[in-house]
Protein backbone atom coordinates (compact mmCIF):
# COMPACT_ATOMS: atom_id res chain seq x y z
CA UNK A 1 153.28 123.34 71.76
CA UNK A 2 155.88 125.71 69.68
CA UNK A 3 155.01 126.79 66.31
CA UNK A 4 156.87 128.40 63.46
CA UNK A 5 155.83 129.39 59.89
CA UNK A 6 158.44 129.37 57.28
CA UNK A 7 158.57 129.67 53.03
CA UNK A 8 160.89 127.44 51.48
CA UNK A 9 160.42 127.99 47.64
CA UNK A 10 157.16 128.92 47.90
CA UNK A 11 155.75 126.36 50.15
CA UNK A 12 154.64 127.40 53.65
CA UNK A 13 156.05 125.02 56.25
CA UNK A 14 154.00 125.33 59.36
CA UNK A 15 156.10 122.99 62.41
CA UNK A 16 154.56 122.42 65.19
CA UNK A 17 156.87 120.85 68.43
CA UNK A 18 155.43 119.12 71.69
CA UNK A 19 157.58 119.88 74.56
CA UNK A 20 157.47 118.57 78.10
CA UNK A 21 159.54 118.42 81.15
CA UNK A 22 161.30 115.09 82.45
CA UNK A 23 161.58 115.46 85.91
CA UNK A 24 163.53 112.28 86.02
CA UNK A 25 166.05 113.76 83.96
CA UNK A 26 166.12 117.17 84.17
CA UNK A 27 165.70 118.02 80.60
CA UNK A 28 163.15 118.74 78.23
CA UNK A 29 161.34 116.29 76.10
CA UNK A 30 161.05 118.00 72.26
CA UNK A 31 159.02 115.91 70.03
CA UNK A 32 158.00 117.29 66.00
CA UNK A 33 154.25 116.95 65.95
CA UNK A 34 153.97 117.30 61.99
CA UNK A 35 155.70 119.90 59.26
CA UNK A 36 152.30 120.01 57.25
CA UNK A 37 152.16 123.67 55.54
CA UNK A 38 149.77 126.34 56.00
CA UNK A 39 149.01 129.85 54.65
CA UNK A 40 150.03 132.87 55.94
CA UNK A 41 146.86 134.52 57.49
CA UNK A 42 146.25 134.17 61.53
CA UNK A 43 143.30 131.50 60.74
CA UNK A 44 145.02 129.74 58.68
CA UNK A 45 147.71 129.06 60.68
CA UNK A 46 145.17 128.38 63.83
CA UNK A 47 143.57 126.17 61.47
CA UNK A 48 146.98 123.71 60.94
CA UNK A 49 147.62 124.28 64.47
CA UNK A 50 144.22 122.53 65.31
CA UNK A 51 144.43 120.44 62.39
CA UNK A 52 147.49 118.57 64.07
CA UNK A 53 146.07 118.40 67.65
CA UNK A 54 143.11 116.03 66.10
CA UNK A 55 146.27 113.95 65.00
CA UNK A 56 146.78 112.95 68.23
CA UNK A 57 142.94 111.60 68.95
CA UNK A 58 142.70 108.26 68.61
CA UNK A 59 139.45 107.98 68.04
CA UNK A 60 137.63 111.35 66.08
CA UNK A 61 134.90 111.28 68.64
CA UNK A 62 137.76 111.88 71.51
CA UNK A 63 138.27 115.20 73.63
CA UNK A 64 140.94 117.47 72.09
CA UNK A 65 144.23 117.54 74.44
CA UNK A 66 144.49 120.44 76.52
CA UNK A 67 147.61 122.46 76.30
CA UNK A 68 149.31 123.99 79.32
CA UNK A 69 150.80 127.03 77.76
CA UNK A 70 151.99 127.60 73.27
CA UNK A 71 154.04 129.62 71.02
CA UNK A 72 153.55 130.74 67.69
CA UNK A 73 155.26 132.74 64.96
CA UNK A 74 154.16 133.03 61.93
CA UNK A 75 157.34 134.52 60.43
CA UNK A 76 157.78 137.30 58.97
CA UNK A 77 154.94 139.31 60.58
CA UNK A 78 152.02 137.12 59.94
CA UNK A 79 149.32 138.87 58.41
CA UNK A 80 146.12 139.49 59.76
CA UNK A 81 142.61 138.83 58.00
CA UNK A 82 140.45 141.45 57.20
C-alpha cells in the first residue's frame, strides 16, 4: 500500500494505491484503493488508512488483510499530535 496526502482547495485528499508484482508479466500491478480525504495529523491519516483496508472485508466480522511492506506521506511535513 502507497499513500499520499494532498490539499486541493482546502480539501485533504488522502490516496491510497495497492501494488503487487505479476510475475507472469514482469510488471507491477497499481490499483487506487479509494481518494477519501483525511486530516492532517499522524492519526488521522492512520485512521483513513485503516478506514480503507475494512473496504476490502467482505464481511465486517472478517480478518483485516495483512500488508507485506507501505508508504506514506503526508505532504508537506505531516504534523504530529500532541
Amino acid at each position: 500500500m502507497s499513500c499520499d496526502k494532498g490539499n486541493k482547495r482546502g480539501v485533504g485528499h488522502f490516496v491510497k494505491l495497492l501494488s503487487s508484482w505479476q510475475t507472469t508479466s514482469g510488471q507491477v500491478d497499481v490499483q487506487v484503493l479509494d481518494i477519501d480525504g483525511s486530516g492532517g495529523t499522524t492519526t488521522a491519516c492512520a485512521l483513513a488508512t485503516q478506514a480503507s483496508n475494512y473496504k476490502l472485508k467482505i464481511d465486517d466480522d472478517d480478518q483485516t488483510h495483512l500488508l507485506a511492506g507501505q508508504s506514506i506521506n503526508s505532504g508537506g511535513g505531516g504534523m504530529l499530535e500532541k
